[in-house]
PDB file of N, CA and C in Angstrom:
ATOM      1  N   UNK A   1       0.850  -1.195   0.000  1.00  0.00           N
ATOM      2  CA  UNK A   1       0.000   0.000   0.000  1.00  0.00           C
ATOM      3  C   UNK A   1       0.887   1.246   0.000  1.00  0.00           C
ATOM      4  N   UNK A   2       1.037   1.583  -1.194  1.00  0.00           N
ATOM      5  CA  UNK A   2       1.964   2.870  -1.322  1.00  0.00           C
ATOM      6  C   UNK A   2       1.999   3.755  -2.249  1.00  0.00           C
ATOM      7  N   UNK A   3       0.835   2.529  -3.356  1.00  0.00           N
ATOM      8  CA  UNK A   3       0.399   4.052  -4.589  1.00  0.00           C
ATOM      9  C   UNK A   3      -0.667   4.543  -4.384  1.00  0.00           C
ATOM     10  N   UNK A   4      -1.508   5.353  -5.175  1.00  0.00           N
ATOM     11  CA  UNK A   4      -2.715   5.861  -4.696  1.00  0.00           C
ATOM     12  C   UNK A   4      -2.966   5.832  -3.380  1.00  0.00           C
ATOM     13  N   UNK A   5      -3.004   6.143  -2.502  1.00  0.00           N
ATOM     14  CA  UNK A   5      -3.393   5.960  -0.973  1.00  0.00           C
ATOM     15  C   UNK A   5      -4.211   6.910  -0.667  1.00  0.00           C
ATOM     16  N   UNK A   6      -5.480   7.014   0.075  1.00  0.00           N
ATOM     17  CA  UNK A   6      -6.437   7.665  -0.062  1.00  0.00           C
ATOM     18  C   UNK A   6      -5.446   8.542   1.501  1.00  0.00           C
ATOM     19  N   UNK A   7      -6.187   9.969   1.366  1.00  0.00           N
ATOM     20  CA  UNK A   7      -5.494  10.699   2.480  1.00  0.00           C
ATOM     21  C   UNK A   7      -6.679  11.489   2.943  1.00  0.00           C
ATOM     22  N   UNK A   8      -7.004  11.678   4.267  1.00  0.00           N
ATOM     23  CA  UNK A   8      -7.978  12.148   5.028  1.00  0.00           C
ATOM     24  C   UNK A   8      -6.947  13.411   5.656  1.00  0.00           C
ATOM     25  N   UNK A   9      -7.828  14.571   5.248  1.00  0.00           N
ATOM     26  CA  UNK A   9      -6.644  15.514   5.472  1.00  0.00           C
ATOM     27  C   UNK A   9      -7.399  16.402   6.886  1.00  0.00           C
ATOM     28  N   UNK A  10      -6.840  16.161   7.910  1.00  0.00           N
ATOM     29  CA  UNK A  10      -7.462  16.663   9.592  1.00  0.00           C
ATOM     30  C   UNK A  10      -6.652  17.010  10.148  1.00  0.00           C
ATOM     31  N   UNK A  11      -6.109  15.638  10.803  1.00  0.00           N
ATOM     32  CA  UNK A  11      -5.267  15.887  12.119  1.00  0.00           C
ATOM     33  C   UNK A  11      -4.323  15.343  12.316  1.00  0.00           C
ATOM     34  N   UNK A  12      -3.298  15.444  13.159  1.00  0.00           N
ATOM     35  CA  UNK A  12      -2.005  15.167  13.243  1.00  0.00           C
ATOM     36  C   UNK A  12      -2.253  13.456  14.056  1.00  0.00           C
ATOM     37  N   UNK A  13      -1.949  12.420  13.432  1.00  0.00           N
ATOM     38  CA  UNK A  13      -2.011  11.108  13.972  1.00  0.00           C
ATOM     39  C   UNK A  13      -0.521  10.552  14.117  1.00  0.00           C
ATOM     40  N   UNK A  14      -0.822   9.508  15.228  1.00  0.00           N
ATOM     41  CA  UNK A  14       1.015   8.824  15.451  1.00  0.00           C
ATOM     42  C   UNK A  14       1.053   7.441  15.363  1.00  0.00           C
ATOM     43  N   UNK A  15       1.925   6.774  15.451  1.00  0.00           N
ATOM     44  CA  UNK A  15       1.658   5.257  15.524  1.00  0.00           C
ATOM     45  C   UNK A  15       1.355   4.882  16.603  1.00  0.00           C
ATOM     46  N   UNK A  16       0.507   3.644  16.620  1.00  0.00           N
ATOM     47  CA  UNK A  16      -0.213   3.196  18.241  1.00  0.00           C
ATOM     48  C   UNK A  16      -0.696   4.006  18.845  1.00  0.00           C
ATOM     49  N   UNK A  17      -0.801   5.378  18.429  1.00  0.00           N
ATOM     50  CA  UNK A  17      -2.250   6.105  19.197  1.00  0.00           C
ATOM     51  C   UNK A  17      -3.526   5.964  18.402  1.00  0.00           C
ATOM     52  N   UNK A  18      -4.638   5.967  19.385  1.00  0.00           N
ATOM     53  CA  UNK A  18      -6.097   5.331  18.691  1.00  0.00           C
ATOM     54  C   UNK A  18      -6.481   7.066  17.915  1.00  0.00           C
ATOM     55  N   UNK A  19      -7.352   6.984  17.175  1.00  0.00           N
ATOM     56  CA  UNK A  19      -7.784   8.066  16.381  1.00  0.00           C
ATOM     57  C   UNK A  19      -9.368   7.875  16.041  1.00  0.00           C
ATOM     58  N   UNK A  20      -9.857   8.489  17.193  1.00  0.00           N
ATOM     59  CA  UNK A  20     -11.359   7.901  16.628  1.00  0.00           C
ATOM     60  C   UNK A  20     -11.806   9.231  15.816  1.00  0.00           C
ATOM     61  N   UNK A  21     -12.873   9.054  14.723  1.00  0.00           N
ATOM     62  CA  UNK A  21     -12.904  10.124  13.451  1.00  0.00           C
ATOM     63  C   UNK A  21     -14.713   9.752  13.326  1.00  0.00           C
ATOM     64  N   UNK A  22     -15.196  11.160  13.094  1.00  0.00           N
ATOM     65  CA  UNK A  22     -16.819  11.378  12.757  1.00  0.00           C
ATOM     66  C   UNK A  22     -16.804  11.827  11.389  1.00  0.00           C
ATOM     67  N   UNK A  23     -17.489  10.465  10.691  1.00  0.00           N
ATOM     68  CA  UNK A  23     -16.964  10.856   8.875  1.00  0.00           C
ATOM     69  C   UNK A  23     -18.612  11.316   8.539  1.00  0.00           C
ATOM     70  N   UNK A  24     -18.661  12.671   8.004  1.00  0.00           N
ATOM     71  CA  UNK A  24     -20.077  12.911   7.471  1.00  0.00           C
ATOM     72  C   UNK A  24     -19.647  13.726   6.009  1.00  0.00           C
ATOM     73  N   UNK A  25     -18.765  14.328   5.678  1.00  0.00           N
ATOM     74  CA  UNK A  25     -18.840  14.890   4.325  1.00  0.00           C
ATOM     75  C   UNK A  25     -18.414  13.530   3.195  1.00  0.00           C
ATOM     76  N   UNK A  26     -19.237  13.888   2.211  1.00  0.00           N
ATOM     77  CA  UNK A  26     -19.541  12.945   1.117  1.00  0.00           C
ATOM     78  C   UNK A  26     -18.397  12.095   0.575  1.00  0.00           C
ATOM     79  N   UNK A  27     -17.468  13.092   0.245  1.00  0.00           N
ATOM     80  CA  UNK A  27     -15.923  12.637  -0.441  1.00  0.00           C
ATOM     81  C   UNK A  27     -15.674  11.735   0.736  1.00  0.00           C
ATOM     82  N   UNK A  28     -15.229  11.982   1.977  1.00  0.00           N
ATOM     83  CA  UNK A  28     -14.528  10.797   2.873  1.00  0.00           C
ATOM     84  C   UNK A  28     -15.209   9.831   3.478  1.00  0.00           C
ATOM     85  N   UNK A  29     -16.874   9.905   3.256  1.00  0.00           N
ATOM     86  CA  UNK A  29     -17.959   8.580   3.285  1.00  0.00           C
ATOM     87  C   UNK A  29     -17.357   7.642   2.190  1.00  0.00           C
ATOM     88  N   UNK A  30     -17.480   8.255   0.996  1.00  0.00           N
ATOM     89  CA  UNK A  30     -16.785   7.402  -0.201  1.00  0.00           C
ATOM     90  C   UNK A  30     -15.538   6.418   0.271  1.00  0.00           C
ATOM     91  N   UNK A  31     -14.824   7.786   0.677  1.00  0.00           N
ATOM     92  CA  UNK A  31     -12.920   7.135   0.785  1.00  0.00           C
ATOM     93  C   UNK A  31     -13.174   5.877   1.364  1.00  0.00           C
ATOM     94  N   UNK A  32     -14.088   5.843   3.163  1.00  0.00           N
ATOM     95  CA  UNK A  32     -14.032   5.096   4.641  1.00  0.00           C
ATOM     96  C   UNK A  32     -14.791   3.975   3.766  1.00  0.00           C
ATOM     97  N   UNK A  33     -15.822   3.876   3.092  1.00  0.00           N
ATOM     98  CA  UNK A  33     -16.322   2.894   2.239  1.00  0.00           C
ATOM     99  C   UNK A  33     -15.359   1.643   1.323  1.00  0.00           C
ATOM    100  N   UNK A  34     -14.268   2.331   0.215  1.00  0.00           N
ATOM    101  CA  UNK A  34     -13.811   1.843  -0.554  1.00  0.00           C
ATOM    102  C   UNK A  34     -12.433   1.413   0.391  1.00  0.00           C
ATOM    103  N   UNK A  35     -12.253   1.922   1.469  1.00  0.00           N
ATOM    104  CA  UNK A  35     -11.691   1.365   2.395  1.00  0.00           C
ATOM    105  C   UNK A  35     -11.586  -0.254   3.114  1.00  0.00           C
ATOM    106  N   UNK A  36     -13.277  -0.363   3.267  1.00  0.00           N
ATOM    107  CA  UNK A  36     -13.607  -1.556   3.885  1.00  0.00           C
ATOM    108  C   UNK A  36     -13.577  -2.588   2.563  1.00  0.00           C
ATOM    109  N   UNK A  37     -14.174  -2.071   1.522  1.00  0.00           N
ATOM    110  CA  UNK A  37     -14.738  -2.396   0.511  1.00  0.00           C
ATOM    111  C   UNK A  37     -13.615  -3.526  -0.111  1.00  0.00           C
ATOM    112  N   UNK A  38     -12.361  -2.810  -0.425  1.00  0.00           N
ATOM    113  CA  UNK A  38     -11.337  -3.380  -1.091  1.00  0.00           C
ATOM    114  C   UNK A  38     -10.471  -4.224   0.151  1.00  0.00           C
ATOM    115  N   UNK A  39     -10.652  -4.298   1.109  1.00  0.00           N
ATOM    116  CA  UNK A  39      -9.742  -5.060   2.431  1.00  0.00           C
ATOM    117  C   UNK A  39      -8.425  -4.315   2.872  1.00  0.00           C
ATOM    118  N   UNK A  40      -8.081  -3.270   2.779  1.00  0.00           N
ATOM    119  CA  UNK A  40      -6.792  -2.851   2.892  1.00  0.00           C
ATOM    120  C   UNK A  40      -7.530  -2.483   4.340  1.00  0.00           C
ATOM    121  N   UNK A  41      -8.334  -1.646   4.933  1.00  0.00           N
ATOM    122  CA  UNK A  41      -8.667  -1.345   5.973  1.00  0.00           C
ATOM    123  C   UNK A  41      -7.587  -0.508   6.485  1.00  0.00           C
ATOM    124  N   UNK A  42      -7.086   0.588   5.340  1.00  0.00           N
ATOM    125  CA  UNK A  42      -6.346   1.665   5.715  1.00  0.00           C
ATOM    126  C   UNK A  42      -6.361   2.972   4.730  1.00  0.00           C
ATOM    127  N   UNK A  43      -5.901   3.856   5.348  1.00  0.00           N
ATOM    128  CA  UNK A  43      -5.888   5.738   4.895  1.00  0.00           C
ATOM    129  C   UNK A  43      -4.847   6.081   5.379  1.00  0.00           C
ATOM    130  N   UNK A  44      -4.173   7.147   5.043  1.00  0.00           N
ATOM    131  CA  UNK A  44      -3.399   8.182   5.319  1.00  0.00           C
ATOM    132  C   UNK A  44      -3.646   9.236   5.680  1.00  0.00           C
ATOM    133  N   UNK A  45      -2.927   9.919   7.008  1.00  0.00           N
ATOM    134  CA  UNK A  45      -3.487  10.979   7.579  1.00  0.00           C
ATOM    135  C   UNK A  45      -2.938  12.302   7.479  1.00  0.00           C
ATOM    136  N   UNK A  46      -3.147  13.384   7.204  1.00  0.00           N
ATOM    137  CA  UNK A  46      -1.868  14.464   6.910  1.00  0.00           C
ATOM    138  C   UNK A  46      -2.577  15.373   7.645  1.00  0.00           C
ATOM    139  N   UNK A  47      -2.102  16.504   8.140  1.00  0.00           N
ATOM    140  CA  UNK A  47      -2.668  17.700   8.110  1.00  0.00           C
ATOM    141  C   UNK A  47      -2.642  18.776   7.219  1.00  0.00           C
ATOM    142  N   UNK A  48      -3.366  19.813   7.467  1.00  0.00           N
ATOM    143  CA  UNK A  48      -3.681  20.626   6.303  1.00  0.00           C
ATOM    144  C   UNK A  48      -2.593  21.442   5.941  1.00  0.00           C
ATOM    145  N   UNK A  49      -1.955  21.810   4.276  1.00  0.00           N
ATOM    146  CA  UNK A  49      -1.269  22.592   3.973  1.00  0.00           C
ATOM    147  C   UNK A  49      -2.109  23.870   3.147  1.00  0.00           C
ATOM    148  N   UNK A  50      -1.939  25.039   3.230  1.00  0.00           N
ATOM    149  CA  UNK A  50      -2.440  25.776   2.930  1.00  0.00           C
ATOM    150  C   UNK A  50      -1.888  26.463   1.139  1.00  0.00           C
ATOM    151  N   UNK A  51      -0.727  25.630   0.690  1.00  0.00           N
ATOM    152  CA  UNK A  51      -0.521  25.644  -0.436  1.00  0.00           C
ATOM    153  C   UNK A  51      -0.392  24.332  -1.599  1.00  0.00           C
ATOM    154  N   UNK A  52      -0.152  23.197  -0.589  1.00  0.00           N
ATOM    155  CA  UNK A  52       0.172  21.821  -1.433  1.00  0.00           C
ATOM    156  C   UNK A  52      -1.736  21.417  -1.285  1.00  0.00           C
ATOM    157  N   UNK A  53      -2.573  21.650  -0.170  1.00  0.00           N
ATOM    158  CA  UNK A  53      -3.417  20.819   0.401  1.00  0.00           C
ATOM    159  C   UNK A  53      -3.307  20.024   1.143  1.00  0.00           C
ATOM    160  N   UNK A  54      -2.352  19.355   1.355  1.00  0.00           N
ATOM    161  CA  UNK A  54      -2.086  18.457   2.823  1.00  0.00           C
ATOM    162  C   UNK A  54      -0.269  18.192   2.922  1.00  0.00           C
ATOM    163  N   UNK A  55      -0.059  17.962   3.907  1.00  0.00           N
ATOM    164  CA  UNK A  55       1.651  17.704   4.450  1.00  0.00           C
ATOM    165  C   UNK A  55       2.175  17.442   3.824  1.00  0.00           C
ATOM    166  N   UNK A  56       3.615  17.130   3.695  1.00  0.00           N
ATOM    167  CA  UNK A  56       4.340  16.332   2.774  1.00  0.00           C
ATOM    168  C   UNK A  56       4.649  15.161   3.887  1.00  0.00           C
ATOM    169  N   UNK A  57       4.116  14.834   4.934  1.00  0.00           N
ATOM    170  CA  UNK A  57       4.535  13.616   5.793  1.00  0.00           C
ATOM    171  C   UNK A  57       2.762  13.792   6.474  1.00  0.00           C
ATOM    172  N   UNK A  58       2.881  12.032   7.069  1.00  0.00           N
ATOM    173  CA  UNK A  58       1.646  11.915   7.926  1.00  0.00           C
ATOM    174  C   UNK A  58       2.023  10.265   7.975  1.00  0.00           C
ATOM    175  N   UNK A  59       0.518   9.782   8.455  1.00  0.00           N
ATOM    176  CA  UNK A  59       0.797   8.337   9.283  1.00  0.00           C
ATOM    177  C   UNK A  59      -0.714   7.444   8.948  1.00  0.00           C
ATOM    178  N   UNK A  60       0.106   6.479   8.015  1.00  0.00           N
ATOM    179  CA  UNK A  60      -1.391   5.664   8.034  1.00  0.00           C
ATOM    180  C   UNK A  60      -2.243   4.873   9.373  1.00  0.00           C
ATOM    181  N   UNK A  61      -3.712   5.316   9.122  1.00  0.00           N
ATOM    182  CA  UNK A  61      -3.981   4.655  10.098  1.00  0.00           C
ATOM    183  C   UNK A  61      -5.043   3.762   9.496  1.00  0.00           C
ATOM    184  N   UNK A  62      -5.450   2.548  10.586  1.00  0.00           N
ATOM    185  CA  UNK A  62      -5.598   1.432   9.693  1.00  0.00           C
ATOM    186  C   UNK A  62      -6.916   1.221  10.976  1.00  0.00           C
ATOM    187  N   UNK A  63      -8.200   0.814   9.966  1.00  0.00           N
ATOM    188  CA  UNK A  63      -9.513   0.936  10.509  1.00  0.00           C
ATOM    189  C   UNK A  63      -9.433  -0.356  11.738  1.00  0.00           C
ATOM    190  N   UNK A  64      -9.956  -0.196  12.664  1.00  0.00           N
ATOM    191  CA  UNK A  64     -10.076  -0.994  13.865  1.00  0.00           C
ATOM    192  C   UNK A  64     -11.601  -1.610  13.580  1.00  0.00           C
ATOM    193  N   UNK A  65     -12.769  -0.565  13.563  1.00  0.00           N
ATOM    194  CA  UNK A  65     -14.240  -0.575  13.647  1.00  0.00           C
ATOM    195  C   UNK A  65     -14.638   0.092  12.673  1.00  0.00           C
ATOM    196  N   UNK A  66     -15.964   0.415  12.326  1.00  0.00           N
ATOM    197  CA  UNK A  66     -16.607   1.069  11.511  1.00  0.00           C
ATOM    198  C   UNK A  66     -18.064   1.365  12.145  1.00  0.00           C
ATOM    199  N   UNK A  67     -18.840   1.974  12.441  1.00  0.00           N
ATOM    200  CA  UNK A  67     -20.497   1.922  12.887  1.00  0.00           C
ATOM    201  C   UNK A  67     -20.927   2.871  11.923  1.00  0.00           C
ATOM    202  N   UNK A  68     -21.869   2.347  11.251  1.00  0.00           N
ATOM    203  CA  UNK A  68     -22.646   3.419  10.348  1.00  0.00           C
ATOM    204  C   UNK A  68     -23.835   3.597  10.633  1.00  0.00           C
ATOM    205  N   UNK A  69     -24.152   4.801  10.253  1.00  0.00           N
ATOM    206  CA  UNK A  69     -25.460   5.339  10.806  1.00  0.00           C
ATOM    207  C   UNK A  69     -26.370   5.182   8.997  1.00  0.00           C
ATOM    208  N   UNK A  70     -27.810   5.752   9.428  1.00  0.00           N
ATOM    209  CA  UNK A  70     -28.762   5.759   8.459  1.00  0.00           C
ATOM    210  C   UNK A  70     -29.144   7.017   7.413  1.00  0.00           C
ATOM    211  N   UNK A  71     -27.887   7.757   8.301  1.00  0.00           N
ATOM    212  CA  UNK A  71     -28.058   9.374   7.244  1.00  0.00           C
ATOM    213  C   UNK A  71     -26.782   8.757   6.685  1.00  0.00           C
ATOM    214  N   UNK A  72     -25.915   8.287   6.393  1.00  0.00           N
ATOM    215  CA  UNK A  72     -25.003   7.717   6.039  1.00  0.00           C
ATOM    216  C   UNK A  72     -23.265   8.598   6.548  1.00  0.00           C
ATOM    217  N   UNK A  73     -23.921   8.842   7.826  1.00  0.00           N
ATOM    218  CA  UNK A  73     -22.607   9.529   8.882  1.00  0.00           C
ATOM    219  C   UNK A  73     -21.971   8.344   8.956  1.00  0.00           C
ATOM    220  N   UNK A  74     -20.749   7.866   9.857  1.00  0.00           N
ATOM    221  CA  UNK A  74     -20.374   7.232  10.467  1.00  0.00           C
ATOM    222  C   UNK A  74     -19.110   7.281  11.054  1.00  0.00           C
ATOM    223  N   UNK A  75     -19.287   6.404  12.601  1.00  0.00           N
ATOM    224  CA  UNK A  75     -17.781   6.636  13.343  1.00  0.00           C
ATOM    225  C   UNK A  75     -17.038   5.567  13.500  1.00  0.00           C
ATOM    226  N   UNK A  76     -15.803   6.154  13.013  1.00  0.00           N
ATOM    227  CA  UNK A  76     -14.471   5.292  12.800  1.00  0.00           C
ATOM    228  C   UNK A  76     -13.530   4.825  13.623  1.00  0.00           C
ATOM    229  N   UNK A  77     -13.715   3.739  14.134  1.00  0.00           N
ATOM    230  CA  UNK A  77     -12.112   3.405  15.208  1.00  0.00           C
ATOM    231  C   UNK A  77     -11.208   3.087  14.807  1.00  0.00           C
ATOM    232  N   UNK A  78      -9.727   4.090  14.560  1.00  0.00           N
ATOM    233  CA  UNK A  78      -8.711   3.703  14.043  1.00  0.00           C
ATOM    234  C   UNK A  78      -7.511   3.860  14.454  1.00  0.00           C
ATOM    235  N   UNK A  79      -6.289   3.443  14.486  1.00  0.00           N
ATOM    236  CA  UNK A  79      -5.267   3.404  15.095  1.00  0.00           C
ATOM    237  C   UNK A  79      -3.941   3.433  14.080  1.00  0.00           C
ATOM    238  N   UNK A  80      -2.893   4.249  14.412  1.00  0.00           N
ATOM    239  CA  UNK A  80      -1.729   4.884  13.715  1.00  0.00           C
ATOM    240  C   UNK A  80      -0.550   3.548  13.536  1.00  0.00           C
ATOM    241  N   UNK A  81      -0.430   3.340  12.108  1.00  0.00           N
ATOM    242  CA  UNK A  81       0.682   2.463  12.064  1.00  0.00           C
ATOM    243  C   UNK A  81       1.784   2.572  11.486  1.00  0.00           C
ATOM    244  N   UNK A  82       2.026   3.815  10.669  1.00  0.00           N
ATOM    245  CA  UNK A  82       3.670   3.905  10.137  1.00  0.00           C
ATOM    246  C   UNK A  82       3.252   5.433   9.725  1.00  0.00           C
ATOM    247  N   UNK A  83       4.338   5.902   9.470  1.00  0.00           N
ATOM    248  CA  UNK A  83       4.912   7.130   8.619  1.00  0.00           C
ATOM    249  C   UNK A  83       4.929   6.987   8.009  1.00  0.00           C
ATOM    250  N   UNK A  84       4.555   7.835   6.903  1.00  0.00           N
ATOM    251  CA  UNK A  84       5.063   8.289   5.734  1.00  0.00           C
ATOM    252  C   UNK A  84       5.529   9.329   5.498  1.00  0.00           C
ATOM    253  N   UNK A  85       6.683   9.668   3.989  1.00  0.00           N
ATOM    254  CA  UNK A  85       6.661  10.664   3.070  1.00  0.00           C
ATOM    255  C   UNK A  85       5.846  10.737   2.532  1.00  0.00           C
ATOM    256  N   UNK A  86       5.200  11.808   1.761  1.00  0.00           N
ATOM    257  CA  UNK A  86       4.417  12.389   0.566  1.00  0.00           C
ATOM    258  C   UNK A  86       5.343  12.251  -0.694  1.00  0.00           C
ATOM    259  N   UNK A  87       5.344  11.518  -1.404  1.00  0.00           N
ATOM    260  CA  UNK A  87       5.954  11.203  -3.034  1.00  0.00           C
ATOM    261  C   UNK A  87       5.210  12.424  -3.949  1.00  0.00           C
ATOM    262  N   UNK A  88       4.166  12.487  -4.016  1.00  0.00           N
ATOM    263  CA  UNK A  88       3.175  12.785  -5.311  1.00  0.00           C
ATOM    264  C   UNK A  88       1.886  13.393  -4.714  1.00  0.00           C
ATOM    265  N   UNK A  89       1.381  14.433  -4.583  1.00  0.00           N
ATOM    266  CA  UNK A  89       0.148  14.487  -4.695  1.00  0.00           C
ATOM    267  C   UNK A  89      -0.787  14.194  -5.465  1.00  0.00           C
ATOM    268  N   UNK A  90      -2.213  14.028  -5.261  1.00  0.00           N
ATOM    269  CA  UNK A  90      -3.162  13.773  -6.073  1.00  0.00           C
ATOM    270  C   UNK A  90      -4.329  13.530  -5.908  1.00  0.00           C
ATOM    271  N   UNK A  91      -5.606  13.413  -6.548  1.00  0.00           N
ATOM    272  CA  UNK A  91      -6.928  13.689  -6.130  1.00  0.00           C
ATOM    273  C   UNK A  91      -7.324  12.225  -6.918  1.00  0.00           C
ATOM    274  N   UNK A  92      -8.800  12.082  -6.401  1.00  0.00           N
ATOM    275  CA  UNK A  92      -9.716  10.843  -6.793  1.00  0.00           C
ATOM    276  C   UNK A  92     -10.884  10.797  -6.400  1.00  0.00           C
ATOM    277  N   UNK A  93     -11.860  10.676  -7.048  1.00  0.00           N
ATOM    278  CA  UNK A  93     -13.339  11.318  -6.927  1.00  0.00           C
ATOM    279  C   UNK A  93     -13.366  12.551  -5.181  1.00  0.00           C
ATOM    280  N   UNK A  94     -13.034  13.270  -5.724  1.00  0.00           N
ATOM    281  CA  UNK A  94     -13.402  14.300  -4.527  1.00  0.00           C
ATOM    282  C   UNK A  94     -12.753  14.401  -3.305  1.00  0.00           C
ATOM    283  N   UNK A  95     -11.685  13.189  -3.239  1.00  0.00           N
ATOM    284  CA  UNK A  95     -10.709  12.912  -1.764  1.00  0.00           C
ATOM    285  C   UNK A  95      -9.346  13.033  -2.410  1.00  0.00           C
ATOM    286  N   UNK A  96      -8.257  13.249  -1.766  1.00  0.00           N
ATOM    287  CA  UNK A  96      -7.286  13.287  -1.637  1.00  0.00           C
ATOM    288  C   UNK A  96      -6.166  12.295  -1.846  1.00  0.00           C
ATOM    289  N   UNK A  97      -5.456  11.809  -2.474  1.00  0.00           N
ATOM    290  CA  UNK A  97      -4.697  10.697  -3.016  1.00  0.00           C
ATOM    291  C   UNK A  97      -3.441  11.086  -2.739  1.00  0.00           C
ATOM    292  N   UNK A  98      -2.302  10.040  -2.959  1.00  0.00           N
ATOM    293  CA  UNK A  98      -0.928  10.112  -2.681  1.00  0.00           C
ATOM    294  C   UNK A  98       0.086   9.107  -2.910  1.00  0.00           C
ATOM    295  N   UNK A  99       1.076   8.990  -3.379  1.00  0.00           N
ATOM    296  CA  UNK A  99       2.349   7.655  -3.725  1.00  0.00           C
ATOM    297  C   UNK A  99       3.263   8.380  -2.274  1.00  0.00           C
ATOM    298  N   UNK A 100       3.370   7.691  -1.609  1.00  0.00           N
ATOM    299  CA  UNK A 100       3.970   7.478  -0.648  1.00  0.00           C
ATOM    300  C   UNK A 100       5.579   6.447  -0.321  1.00  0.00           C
ATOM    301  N   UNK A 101       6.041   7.072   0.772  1.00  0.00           N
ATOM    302  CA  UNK A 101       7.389   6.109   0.634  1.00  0.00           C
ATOM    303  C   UNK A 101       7.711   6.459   2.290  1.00  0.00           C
ATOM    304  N   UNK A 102       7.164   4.769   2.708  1.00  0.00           N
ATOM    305  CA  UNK A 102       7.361   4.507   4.471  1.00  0.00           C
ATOM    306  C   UNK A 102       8.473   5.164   5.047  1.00  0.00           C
ATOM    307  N   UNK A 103       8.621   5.591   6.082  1.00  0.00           N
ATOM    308  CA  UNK A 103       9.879   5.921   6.810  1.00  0.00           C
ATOM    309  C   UNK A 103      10.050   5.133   8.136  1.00  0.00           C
ATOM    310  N   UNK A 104      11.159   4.784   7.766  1.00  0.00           N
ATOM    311  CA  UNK A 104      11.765   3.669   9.391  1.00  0.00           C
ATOM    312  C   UNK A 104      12.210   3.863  10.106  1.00  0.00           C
ATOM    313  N   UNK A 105      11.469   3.697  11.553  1.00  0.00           N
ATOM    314  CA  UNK A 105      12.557   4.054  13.080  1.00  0.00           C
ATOM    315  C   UNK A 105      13.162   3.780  13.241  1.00  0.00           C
ATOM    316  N   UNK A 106      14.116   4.538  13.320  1.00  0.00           N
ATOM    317  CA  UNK A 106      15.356   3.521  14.055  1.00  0.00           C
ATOM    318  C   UNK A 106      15.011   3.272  15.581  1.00  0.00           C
ATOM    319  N   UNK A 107      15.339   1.552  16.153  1.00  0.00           N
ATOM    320  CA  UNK A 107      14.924   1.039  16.991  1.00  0.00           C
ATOM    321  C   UNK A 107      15.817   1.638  18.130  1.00  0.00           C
ATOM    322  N   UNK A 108      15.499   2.120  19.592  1.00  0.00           N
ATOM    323  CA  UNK A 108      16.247   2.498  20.575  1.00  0.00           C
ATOM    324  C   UNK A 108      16.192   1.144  21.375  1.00  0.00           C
ATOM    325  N   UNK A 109      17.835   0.893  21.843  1.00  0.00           N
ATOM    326  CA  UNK A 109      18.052  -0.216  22.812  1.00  0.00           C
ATOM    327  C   UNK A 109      17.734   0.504  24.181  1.00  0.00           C
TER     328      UNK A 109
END
């Protein structure tokens, strides 16, 4: 998971912290959908840039839960699992896209 990667552009997420998210605008109902839909059961998180549209770094987080409601809101339990770079920007029906390239911790003894 490193081309197209759908990007939810909010808030600053980390690895192993939980991120629970209230999805009601249309474009990221879509994204949280094609999410479950295809099995990856993950997004990318950036925060907002005011000239690119979102970061050049952020952190996928990878769906825990899903509860959907009947107006077609729904809330997301999700939790932070790696870093990324921003490779490429890019768009896809109305959400935010990206080619990405993981970044690795170095492990502390």
């Amino acid at each position: 998971l490193n081309k197209n990667v759908p990007i939810f552009v909010c808030t600053m997420a980390y690895p192993t912290v939980p991120c629970p998210l209230h999805i009601f605008e249309p474009c990221y109902r879509l994204m949280i959908r094609r999410c479950m839909e295809t099995g990856t059961r993950q997004f990318g998180m950036c925060i907002s840039d005011p000239v690119k549209g979102f970061a050049d770094y952020g952190c996928i987080l990878e769906i825990r839960n899903v509860e959907f409601f009947a107006d077609g809101r729904s809330v997301v339990d999700s939790i932070g699992k790696r870093r990324f770079k921003v490779i490429q920007h890019s768009q896809r029906d109305g959400y935010n896209t990206a080619d990405i390239e993981y970044i690795e911790d170095q492990k502390v003894d």
